[in-house]
C-alpha atoms as a PDB file:
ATOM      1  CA  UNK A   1      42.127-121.594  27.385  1.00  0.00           C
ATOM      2  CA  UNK A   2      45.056-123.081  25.111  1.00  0.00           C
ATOM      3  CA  UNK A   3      47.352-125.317  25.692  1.00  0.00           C
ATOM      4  CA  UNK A   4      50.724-126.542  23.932  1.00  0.00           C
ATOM      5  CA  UNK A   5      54.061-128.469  24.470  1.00  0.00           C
ATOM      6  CA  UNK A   6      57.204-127.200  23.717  1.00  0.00           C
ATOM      7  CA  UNK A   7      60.063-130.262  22.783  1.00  0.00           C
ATOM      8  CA  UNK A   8      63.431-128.382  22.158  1.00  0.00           C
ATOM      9  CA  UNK A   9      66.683-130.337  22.234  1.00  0.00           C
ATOM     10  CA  UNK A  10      70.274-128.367  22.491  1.00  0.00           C
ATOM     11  CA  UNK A  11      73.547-129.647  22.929  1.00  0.00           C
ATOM     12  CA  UNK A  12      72.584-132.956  24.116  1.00  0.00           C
ATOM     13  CA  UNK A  13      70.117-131.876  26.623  1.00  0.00           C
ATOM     14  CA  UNK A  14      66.188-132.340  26.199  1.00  0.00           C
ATOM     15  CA  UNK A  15      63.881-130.148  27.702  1.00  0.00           C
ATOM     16  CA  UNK A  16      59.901-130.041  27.696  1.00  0.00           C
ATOM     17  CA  UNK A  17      57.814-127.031  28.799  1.00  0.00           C
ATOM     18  CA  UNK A  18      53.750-126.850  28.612  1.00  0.00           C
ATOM     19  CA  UNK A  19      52.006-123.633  28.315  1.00  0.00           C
ATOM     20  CA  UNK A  20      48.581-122.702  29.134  1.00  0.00           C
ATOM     21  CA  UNK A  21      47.231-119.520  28.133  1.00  0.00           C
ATOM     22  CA  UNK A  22      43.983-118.103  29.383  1.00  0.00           C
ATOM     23  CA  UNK A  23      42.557-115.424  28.172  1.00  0.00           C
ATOM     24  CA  UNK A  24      39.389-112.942  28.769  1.00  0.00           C
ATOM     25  CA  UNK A  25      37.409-111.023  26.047  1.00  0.00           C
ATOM     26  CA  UNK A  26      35.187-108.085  25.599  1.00  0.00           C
ATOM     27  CA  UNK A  27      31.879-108.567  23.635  1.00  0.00           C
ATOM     28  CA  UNK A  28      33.084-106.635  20.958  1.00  0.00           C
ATOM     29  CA  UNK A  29      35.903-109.713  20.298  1.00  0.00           C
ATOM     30  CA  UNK A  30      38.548-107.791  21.694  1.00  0.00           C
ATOM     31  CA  UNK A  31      40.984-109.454  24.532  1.00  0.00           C
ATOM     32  CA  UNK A  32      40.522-107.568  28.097  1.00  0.00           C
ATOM     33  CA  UNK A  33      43.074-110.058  30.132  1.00  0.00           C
ATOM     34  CA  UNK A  34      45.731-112.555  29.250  1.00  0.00           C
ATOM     35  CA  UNK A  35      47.794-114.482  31.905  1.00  0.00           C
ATOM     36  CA  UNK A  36      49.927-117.479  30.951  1.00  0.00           C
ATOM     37  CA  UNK A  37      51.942-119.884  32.782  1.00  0.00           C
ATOM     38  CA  UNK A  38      54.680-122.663  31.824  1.00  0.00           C
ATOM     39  CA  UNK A  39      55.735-125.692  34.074  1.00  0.00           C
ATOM     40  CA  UNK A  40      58.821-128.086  32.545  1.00  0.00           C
ATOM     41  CA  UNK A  41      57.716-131.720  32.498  1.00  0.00           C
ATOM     42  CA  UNK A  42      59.624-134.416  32.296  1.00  0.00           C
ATOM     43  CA  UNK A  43      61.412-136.035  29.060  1.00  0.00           C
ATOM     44  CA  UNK A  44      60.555-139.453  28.444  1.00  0.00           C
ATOM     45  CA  UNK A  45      64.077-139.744  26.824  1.00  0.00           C
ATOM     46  CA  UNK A  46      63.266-141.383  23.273  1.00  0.00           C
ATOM     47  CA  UNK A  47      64.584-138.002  21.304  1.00  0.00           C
ATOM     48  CA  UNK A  48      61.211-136.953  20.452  1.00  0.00           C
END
């Protein structure tokens, strides 16, 4: 599994998204299955 936050500011307005990506691989190394999901999060509003 991975995880990351994206912070992206635009015209004034702040947004925050968090993906997870999981992932499933063969014994040879190669992926089999991906899925990945996103939920927004709140800002905490200090521009960062």
């Amino acid at each position: 599994m991975a995880a990351t936050a994206l912070h992206s500011s635009q015209r004034g307005r702040d947004l925050a998204v968090e993906v997870y990506f999981f992932g499933r691989f063969a014994p040879d190394g190669r992926m089999r299955q991906a899925h990945m999901t996103t939920r927004t999060v709140p800002v905490d509003g200090d521009g960062e």
